[in-house]
C-alpha atoms as a PDB file:
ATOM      1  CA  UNK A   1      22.471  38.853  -4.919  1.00  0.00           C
ATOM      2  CA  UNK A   2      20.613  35.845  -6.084  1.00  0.00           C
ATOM      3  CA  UNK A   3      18.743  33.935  -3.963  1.00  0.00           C
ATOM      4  CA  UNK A   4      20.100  30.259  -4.686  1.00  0.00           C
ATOM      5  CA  UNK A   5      17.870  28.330  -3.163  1.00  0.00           C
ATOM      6  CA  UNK A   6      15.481  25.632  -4.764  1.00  0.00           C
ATOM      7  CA  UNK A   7      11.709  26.165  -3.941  1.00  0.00           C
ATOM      8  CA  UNK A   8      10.085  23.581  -1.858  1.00  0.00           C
ATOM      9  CA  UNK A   9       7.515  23.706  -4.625  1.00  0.00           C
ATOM     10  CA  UNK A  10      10.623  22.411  -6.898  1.00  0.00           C
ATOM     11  CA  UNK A  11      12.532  19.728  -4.281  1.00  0.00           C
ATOM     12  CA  UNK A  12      12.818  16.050  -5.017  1.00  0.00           C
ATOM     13  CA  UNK A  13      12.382  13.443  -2.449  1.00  0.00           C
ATOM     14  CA  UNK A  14      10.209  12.093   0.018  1.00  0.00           C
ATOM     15  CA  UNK A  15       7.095  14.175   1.784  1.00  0.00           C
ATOM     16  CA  UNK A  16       4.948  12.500   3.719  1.00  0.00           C
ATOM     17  CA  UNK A  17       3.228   9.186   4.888  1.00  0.00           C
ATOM     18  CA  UNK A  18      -0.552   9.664   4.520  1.00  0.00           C
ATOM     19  CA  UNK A  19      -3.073   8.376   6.984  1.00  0.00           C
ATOM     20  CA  UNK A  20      -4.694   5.608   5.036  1.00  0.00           C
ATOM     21  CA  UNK A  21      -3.508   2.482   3.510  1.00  0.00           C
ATOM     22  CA  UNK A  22      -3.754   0.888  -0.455  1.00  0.00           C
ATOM     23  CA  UNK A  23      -5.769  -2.271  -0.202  1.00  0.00           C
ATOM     24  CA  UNK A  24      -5.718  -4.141  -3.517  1.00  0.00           C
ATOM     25  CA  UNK A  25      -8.959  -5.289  -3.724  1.00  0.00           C
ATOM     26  CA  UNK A  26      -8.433  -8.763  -4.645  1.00  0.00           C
ATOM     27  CA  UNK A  27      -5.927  -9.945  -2.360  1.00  0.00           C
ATOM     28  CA  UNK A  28      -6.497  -9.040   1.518  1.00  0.00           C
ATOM     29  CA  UNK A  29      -3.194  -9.972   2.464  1.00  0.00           C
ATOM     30  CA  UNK A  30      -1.685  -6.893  -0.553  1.00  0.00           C
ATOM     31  CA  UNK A  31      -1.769  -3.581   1.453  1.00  0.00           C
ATOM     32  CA  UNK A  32       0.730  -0.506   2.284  1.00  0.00           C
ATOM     33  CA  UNK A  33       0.783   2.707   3.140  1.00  0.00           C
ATOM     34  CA  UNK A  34       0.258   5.756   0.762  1.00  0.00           C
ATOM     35  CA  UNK A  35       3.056   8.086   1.007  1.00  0.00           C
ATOM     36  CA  UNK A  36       3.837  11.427  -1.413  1.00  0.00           C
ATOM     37  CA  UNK A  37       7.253  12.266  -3.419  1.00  0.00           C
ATOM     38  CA  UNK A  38       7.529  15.770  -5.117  1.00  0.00           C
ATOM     39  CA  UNK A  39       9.300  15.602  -8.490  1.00  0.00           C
ATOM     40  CA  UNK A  40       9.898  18.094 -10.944  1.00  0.00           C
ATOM     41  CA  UNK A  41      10.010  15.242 -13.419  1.00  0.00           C
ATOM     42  CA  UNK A  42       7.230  12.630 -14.183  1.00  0.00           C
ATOM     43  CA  UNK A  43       7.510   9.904 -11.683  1.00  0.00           C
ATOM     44  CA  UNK A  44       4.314   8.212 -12.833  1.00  0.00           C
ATOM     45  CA  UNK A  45       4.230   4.464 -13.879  1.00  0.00           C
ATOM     46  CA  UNK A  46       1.010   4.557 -15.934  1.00  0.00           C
ATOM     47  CA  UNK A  47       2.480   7.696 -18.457  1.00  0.00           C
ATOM     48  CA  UNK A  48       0.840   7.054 -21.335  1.00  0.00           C
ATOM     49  CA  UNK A  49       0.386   9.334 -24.417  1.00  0.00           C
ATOM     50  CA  UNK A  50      -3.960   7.774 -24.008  1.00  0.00           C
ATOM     51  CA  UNK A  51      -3.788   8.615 -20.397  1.00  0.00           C
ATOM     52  CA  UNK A  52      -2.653  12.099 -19.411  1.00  0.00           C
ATOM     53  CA  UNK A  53      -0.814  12.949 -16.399  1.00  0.00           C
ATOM     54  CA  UNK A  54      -1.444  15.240 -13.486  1.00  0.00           C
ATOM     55  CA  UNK A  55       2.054  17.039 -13.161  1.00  0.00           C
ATOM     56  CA  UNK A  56       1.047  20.550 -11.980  1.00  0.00           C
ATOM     57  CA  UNK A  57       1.793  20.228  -8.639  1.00  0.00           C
ATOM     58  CA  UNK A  58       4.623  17.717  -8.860  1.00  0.00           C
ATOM     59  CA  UNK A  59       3.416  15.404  -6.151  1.00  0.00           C
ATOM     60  CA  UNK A  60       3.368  11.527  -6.984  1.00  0.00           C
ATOM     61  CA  UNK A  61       1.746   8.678  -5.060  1.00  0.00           C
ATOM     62  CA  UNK A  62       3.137   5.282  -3.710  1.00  0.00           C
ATOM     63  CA  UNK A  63       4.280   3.424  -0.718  1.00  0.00           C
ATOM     64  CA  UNK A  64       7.440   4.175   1.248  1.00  0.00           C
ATOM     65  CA  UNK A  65       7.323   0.496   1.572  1.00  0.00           C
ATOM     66  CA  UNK A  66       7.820  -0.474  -1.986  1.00  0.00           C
ATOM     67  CA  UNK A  67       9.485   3.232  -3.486  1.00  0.00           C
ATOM     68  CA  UNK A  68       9.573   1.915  -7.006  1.00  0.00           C
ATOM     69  CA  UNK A  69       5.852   2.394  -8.034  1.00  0.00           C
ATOM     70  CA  UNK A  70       4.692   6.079  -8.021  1.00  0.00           C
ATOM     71  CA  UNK A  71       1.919   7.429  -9.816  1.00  0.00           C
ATOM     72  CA  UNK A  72       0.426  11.126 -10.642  1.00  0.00           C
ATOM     73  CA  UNK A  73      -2.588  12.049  -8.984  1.00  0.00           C
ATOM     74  CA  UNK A  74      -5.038  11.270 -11.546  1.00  0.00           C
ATOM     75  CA  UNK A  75      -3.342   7.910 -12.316  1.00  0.00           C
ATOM     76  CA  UNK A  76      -3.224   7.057  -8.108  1.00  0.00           C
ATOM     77  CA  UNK A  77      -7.266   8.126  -7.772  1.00  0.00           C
ATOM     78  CA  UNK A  78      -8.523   6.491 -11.103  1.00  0.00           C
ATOM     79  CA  UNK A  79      -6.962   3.201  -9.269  1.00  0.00           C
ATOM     80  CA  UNK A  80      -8.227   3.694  -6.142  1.00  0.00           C
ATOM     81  CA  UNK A  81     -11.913   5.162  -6.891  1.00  0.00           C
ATOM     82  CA  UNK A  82     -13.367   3.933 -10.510  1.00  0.00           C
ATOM     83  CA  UNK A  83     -16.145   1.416 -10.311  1.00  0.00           C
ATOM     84  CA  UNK A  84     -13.816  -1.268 -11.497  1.00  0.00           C
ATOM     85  CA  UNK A  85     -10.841   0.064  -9.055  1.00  0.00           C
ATOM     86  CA  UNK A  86      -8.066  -2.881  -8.050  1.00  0.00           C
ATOM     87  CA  UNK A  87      -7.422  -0.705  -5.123  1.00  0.00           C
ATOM     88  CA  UNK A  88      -9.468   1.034  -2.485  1.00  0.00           C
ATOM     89  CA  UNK A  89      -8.394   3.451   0.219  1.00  0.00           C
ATOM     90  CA  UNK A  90      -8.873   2.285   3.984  1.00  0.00           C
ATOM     91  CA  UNK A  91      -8.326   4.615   6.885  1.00  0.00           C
ATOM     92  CA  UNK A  92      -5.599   3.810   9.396  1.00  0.00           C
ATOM     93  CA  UNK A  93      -7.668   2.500  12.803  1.00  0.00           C
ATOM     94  CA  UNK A  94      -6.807   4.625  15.988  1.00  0.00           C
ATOM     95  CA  UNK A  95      -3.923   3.378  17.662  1.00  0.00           C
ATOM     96  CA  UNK A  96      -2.545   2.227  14.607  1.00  0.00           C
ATOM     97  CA  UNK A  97       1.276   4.075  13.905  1.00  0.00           C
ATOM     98  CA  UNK A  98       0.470   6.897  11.970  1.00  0.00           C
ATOM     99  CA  UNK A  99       4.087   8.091  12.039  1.00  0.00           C
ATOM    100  CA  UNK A 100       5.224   9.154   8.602  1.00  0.00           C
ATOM    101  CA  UNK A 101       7.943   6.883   7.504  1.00  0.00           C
ATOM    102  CA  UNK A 102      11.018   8.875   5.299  1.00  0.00           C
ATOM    103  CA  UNK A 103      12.778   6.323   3.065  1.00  0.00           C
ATOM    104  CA  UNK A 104      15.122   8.984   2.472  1.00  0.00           C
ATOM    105  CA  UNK A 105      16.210   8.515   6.695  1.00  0.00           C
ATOM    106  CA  UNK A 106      19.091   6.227   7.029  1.00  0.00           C
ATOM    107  CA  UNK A 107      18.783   4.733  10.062  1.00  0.00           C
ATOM    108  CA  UNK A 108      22.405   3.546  11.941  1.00  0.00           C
END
């Protein structure tokens, strides 16, 4: 018998809240929190045929609070570390919720 069960490596959805924030770096007021999706697809909004993306693992980048905009991992690092970055990565302060939030959770 056949094991029917999809990998984890192969699941769509939601994985995890990470424990830093996306601070666009002209705009103090324009920051969320980084969370990952795993997609067997290409979730990435900067796909590009001059820009390669990083699909390997599946895993895409965004916010949980704004689950339109993903991007691969190169894409999400090339916009948060190049010298001319919009975005930088700040750690979340202790005491600060750190509590992944699942957009996939309805909440009643």
């Amino acid at each position: 018998m056949k094991n029917s069960r999809t990998p984890p490596s192969r699941t769509k959805g939601f994985v995890t809240t990470l424990p830093f924030r996306s601070q666009q770096t002209d705009d103090a007021d324009a920051d969320s929190d980084v969370s990952v999706w795993r997609s067997a697809e290409n979730l990435c909004d900067l796909e590009n045929p001059d820009t390669h993306c990083d699909t390997v693992a599946g895993l895409y980048y965004g916010s949980a609070e704004d689950e339109v905009v993903k991007f691969c991992p190169r894409h999400f690092y090339q916009l948060h570390s190049a010298s001319d970055a919009p975005y930088r990565l700040d750690d979340v302060k202790a005491g600060e919720e750190t509590t992944p939030h699942n957009p996939d959770q309805t909440h009643e």
